[in-house]
PDB file of N, CA and C in Angstrom:
ATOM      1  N   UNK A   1     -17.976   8.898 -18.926  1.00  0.00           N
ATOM      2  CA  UNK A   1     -18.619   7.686 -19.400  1.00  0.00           C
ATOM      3  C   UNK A   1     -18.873   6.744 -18.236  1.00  0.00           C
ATOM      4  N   UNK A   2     -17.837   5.879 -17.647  1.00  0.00           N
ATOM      5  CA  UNK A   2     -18.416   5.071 -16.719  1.00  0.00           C
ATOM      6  C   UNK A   2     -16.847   4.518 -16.519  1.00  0.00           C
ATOM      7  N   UNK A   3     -16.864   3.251 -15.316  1.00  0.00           N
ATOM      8  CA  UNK A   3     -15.881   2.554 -14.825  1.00  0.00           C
ATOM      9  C   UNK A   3     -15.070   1.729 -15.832  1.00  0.00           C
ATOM     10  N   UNK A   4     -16.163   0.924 -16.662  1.00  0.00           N
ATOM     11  CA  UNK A   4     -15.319   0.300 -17.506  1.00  0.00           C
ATOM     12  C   UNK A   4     -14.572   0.817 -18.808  1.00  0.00           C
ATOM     13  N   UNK A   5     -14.954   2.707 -18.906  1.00  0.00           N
ATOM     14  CA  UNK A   5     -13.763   2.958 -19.829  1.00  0.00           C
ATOM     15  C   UNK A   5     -12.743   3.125 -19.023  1.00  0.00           C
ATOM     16  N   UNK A   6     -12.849   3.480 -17.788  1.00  0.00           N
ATOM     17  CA  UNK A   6     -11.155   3.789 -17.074  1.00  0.00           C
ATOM     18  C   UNK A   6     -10.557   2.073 -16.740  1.00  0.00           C
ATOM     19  N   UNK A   7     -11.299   1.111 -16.498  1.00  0.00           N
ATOM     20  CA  UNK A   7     -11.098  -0.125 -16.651  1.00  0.00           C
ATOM     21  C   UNK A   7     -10.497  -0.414 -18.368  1.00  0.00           C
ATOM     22  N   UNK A   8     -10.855  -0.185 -19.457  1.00  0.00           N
ATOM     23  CA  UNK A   8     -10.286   0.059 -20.945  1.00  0.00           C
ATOM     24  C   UNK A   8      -8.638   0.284 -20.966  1.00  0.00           C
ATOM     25  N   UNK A   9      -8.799   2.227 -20.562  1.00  0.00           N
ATOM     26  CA  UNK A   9      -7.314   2.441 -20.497  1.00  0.00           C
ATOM     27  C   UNK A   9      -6.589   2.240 -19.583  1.00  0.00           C
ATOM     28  N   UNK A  10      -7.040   1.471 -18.654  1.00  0.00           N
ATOM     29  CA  UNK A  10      -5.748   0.692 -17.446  1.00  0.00           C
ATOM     30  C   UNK A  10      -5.636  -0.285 -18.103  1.00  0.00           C
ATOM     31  N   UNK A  11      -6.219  -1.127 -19.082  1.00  0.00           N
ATOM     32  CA  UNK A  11      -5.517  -2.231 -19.300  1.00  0.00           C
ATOM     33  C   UNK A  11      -4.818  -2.505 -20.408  1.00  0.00           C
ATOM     34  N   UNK A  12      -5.059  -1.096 -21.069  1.00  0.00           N
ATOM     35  CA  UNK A  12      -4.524  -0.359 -22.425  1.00  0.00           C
ATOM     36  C   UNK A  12      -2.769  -0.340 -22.052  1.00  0.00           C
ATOM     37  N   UNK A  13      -2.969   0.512 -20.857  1.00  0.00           N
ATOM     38  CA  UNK A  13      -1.492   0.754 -20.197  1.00  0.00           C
ATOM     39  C   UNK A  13      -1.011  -0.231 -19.777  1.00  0.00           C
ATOM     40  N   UNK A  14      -0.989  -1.044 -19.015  1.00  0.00           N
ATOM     41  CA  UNK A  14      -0.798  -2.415 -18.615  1.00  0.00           C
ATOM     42  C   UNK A  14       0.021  -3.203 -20.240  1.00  0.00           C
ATOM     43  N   UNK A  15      -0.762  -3.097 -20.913  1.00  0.00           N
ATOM     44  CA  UNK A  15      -0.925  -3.837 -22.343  1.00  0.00           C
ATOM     45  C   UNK A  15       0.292  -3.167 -23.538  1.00  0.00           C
ATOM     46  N   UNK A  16       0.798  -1.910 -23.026  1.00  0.00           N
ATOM     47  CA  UNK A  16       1.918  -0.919 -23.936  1.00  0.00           C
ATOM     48  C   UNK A  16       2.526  -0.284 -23.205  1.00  0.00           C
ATOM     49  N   UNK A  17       3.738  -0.629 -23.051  1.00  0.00           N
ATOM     50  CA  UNK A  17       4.333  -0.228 -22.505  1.00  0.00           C
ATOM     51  C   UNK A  17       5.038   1.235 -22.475  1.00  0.00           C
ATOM     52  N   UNK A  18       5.121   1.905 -23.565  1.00  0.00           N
ATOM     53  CA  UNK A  18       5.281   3.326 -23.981  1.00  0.00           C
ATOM     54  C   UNK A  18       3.641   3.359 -23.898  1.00  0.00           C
ATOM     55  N   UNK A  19       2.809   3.565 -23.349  1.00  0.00           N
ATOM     56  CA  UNK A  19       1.711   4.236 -23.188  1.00  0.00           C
ATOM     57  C   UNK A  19       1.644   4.320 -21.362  1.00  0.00           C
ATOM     58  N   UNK A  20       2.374   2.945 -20.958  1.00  0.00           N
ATOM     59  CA  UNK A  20       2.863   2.623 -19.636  1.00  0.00           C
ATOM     60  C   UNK A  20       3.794   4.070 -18.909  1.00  0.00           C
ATOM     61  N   UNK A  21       4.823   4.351 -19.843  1.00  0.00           N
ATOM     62  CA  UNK A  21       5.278   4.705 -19.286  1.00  0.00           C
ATOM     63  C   UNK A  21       5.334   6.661 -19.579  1.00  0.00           C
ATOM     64  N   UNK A  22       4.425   7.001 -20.307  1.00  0.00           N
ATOM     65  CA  UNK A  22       4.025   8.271 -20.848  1.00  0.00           C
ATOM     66  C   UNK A  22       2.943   8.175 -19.367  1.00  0.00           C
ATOM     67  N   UNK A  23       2.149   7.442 -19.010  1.00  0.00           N
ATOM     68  CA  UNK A  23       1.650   7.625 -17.983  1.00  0.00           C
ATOM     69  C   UNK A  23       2.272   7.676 -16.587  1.00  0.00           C
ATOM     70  N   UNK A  24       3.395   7.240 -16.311  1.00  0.00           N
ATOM     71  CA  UNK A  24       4.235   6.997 -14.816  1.00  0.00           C
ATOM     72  C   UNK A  24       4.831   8.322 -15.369  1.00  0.00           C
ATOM     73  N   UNK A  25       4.952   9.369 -16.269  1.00  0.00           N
ATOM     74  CA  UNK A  25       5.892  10.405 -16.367  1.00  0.00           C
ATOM     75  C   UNK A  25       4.778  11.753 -15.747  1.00  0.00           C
ATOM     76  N   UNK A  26       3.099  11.177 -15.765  1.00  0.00           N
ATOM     77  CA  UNK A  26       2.252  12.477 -15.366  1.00  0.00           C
ATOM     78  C   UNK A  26       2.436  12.143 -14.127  1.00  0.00           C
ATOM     79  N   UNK A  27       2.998  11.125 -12.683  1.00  0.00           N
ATOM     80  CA  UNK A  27       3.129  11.163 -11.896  1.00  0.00           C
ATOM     81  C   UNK A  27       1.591  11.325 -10.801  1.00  0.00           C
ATOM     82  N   UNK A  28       1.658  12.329  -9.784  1.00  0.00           N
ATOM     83  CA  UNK A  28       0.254  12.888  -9.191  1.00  0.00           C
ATOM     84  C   UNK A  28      -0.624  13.563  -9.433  1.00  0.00           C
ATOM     85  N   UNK A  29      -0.267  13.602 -11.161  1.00  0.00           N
ATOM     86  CA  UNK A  29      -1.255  14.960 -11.400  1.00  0.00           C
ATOM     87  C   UNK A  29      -2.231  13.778 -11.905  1.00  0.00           C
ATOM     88  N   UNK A  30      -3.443  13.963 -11.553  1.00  0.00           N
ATOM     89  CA  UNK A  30      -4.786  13.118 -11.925  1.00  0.00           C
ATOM     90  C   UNK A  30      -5.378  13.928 -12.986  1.00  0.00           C
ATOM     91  N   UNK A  31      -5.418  15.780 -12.799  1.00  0.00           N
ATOM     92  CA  UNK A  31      -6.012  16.438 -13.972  1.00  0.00           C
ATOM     93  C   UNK A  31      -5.201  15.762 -15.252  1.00  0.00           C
ATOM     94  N   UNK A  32      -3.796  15.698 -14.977  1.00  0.00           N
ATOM     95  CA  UNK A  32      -3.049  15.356 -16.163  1.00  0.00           C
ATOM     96  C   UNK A  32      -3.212  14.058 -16.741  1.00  0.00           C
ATOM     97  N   UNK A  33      -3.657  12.820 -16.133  1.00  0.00           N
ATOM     98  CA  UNK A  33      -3.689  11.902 -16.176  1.00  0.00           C
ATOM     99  C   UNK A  33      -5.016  12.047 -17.163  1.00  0.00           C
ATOM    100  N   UNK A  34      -6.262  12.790 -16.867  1.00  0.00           N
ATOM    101  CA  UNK A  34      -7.349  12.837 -17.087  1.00  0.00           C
ATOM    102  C   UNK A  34      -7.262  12.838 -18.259  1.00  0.00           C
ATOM    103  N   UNK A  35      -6.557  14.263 -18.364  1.00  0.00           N
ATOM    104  CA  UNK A  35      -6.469  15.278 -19.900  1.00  0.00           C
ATOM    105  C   UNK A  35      -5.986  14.057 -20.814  1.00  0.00           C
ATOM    106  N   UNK A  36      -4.823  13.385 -20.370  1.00  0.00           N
ATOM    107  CA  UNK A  36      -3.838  12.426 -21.290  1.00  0.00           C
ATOM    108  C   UNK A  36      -4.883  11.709 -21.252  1.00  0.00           C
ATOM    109  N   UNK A  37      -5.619  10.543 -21.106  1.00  0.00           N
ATOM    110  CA  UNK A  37      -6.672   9.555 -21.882  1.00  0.00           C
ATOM    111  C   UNK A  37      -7.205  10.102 -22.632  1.00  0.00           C
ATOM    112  N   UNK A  38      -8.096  11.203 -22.248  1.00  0.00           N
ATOM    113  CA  UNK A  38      -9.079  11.780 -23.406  1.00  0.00           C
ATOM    114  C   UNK A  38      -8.409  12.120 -24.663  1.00  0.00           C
ATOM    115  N   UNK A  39      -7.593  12.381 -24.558  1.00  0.00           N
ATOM    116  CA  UNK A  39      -6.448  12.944 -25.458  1.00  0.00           C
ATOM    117  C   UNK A  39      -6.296  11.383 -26.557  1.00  0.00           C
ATOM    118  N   UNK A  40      -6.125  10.241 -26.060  1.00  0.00           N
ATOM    119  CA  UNK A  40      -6.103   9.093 -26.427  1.00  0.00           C
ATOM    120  C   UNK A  40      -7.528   8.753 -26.806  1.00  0.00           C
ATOM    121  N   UNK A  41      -8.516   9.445 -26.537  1.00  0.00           N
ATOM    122  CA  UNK A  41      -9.742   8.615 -27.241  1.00  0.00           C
ATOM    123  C   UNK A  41     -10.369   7.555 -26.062  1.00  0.00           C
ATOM    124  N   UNK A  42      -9.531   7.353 -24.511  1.00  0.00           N
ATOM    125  CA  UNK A  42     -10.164   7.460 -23.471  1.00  0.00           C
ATOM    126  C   UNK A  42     -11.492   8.387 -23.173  1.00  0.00           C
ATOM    127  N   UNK A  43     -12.931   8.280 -22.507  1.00  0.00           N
ATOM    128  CA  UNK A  43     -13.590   9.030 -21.927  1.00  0.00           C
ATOM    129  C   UNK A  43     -14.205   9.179 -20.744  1.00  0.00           C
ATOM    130  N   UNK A  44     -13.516   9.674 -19.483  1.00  0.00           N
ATOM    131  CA  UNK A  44     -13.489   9.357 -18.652  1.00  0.00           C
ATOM    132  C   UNK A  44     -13.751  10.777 -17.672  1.00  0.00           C
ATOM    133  N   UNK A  45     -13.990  10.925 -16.675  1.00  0.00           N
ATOM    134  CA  UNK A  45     -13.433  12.073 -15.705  1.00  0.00           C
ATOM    135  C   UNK A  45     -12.609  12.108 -14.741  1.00  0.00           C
ATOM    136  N   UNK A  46     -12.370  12.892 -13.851  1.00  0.00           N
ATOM    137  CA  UNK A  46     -11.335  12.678 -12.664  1.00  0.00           C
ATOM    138  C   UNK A  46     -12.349  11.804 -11.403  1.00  0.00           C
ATOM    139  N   UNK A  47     -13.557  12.344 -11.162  1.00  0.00           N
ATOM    140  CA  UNK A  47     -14.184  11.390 -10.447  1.00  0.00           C
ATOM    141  C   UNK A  47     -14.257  10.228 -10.731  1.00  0.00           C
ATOM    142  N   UNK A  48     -14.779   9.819 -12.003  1.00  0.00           N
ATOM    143  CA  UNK A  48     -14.302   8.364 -12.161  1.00  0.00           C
ATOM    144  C   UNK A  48     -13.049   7.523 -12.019  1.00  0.00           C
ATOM    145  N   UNK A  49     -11.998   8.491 -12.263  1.00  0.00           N
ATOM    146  CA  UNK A  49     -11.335   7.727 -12.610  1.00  0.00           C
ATOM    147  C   UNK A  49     -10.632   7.261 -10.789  1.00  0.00           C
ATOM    148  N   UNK A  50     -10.934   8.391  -9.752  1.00  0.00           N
ATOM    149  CA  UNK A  50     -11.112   8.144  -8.023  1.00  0.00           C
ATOM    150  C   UNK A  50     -11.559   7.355  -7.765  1.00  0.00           C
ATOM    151  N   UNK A  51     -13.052   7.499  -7.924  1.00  0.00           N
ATOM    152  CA  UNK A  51     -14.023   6.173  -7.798  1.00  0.00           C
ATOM    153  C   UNK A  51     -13.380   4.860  -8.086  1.00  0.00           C
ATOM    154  N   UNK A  52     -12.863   4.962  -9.145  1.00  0.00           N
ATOM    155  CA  UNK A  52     -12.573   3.355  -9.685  1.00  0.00           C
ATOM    156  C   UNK A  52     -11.089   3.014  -8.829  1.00  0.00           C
ATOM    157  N   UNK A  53     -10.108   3.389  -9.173  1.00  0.00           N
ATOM    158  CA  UNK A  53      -8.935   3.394  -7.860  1.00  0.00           C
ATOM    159  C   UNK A  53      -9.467   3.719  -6.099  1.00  0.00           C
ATOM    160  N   UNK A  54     -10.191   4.088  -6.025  1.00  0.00           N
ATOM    161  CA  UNK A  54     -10.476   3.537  -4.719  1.00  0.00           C
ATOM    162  C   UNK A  54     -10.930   2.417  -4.350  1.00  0.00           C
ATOM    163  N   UNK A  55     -11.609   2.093  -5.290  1.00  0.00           N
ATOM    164  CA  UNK A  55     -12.226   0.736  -5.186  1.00  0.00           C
ATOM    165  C   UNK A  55     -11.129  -0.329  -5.050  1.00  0.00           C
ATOM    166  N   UNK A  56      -9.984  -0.219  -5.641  1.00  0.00           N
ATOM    167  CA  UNK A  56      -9.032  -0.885  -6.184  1.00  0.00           C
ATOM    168  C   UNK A  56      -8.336  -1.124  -5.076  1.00  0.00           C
ATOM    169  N   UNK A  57      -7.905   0.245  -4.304  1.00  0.00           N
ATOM    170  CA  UNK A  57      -7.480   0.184  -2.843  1.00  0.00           C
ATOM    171  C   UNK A  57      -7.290  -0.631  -1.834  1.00  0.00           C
ATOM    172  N   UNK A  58      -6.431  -0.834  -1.158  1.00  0.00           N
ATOM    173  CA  UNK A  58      -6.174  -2.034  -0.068  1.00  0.00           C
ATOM    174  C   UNK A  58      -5.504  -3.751  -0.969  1.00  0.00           C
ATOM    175  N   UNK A  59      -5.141  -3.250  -2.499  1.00  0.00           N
ATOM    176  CA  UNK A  59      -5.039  -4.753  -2.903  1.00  0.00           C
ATOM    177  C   UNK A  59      -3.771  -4.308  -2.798  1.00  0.00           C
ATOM    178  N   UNK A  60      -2.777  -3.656  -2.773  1.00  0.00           N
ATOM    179  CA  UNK A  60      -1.654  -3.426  -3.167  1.00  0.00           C
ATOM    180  C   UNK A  60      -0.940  -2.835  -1.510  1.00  0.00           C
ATOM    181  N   UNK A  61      -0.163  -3.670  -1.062  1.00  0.00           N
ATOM    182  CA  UNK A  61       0.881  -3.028  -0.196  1.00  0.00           C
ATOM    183  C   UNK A  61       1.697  -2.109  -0.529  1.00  0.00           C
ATOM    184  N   UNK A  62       2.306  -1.972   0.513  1.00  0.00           N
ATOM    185  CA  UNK A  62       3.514  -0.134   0.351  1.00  0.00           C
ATOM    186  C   UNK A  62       4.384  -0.662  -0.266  1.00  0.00           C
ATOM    187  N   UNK A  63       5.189  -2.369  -0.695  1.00  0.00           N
ATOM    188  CA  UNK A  63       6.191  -2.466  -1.143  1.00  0.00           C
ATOM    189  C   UNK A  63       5.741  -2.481  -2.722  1.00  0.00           C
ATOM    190  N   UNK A  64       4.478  -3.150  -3.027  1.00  0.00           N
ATOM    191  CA  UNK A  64       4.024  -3.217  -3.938  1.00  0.00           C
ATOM    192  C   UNK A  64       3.496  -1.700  -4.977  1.00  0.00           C
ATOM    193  N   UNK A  65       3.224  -1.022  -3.763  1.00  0.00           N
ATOM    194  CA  UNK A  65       2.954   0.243  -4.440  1.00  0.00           C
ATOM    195  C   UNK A  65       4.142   1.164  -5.020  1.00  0.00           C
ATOM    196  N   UNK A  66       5.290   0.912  -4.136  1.00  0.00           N
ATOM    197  CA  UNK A  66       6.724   1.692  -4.698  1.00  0.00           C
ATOM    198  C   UNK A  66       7.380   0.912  -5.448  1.00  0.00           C
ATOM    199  N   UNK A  67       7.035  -0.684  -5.886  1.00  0.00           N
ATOM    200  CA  UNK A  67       7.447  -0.590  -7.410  1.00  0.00           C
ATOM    201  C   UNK A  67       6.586  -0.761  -8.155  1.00  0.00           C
ATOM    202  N   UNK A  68       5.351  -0.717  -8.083  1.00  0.00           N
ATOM    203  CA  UNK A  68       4.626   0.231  -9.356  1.00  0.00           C
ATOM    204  C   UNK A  68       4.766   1.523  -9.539  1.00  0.00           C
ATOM    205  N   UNK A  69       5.751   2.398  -8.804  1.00  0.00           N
ATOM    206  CA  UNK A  69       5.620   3.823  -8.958  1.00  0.00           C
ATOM    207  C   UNK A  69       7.241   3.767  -9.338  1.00  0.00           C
ATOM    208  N   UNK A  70       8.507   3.064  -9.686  1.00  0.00           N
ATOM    209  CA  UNK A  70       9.884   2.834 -10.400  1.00  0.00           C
ATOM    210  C   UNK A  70      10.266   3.160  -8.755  1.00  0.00           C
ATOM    211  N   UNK A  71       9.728   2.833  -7.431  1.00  0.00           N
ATOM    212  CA  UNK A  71      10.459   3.200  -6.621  1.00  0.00           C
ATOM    213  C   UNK A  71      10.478   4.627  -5.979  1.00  0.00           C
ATOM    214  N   UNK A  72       9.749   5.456  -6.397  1.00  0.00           N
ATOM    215  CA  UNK A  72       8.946   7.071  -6.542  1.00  0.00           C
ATOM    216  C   UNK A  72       7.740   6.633  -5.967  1.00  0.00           C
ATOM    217  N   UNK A  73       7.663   7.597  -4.638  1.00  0.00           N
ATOM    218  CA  UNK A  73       6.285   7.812  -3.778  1.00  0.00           C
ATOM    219  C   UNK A  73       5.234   8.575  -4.480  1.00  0.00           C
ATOM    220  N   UNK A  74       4.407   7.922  -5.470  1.00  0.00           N
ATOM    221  CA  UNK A  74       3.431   8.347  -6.555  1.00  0.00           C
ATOM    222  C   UNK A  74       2.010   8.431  -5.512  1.00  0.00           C
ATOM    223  N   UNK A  75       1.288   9.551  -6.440  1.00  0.00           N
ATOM    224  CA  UNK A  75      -0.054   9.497  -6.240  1.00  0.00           C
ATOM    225  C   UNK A  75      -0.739   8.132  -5.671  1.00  0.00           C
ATOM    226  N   UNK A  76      -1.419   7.595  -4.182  1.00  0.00           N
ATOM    227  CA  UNK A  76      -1.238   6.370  -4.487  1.00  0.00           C
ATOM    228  C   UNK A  76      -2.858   5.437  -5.203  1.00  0.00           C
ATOM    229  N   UNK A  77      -3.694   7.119  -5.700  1.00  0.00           N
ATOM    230  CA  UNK A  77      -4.884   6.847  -6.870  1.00  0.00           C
ATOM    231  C   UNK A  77      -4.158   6.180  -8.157  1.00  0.00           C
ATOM    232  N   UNK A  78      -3.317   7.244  -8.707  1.00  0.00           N
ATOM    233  CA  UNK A  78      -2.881   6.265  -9.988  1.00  0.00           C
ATOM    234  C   UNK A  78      -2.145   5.640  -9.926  1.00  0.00           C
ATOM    235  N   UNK A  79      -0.977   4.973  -9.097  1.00  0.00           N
ATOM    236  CA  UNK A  79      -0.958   3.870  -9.066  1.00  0.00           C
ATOM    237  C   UNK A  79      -1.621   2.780  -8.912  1.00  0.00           C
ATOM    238  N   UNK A  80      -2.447   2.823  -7.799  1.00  0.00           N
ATOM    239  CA  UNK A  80      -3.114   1.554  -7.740  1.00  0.00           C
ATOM    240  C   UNK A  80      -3.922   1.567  -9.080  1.00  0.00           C
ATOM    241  N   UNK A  81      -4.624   2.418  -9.858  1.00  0.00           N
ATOM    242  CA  UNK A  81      -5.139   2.472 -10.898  1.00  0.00           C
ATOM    243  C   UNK A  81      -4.460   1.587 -11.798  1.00  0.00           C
ATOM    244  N   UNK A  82      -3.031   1.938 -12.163  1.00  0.00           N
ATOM    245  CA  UNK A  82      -2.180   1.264 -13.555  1.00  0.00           C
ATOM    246  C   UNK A  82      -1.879   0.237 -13.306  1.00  0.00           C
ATOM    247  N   UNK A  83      -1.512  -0.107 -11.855  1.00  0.00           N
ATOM    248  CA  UNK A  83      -1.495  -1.606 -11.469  1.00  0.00           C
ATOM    249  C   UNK A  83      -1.884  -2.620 -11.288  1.00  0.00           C
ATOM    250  N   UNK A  84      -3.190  -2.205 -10.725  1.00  0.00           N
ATOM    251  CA  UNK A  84      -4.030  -3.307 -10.309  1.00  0.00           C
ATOM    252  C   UNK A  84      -5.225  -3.637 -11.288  1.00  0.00           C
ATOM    253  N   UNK A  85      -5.924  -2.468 -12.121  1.00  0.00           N
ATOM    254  CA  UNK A  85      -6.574  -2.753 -12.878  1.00  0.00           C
ATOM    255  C   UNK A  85      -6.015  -3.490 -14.416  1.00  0.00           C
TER     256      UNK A  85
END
């Protein structure tokens, strides 16, 4: 679909916290990440959902990024994804 559905379910996650944290459990897998929105009625792809976390990129420092990830050196696409968007 486009940026602002992966903009949707980041702020979906942000917004529920058991949806928050069903997502910090797919970790680096981005296919998994993928599969899990659509799965939710998210519609999105893995390129988009790059595209849009890159963009996102550079707002978040390394301290900032390891506790959006519980302290776990995460993917640092979906993090900055769940965090910042």
């Amino acid at each position: 679909m486009s940026a602002s559905e992966v903009e949707r379910f980041a702020k979906d996650v942000k917004g529920n916290p058991a949806l928050g944290d069903q997502v910090k459990v797919l970790g680096a897998d981005l296919d998994g990440l993928v599969r899990f929105a659509n799965g939710k009625g998210y519609q999105f792809t893995k390129q988009e959902l790059e595209a849009k976390a890159k963009d996102n990129q550079g707002m978040l420092n390394e301290e900032q990024l390891n506790k959006a990830a519980g302290g776990v050196k995460a993917n640092q696409l979906v993090v900055t994804f769940v965090t910042v968007t």
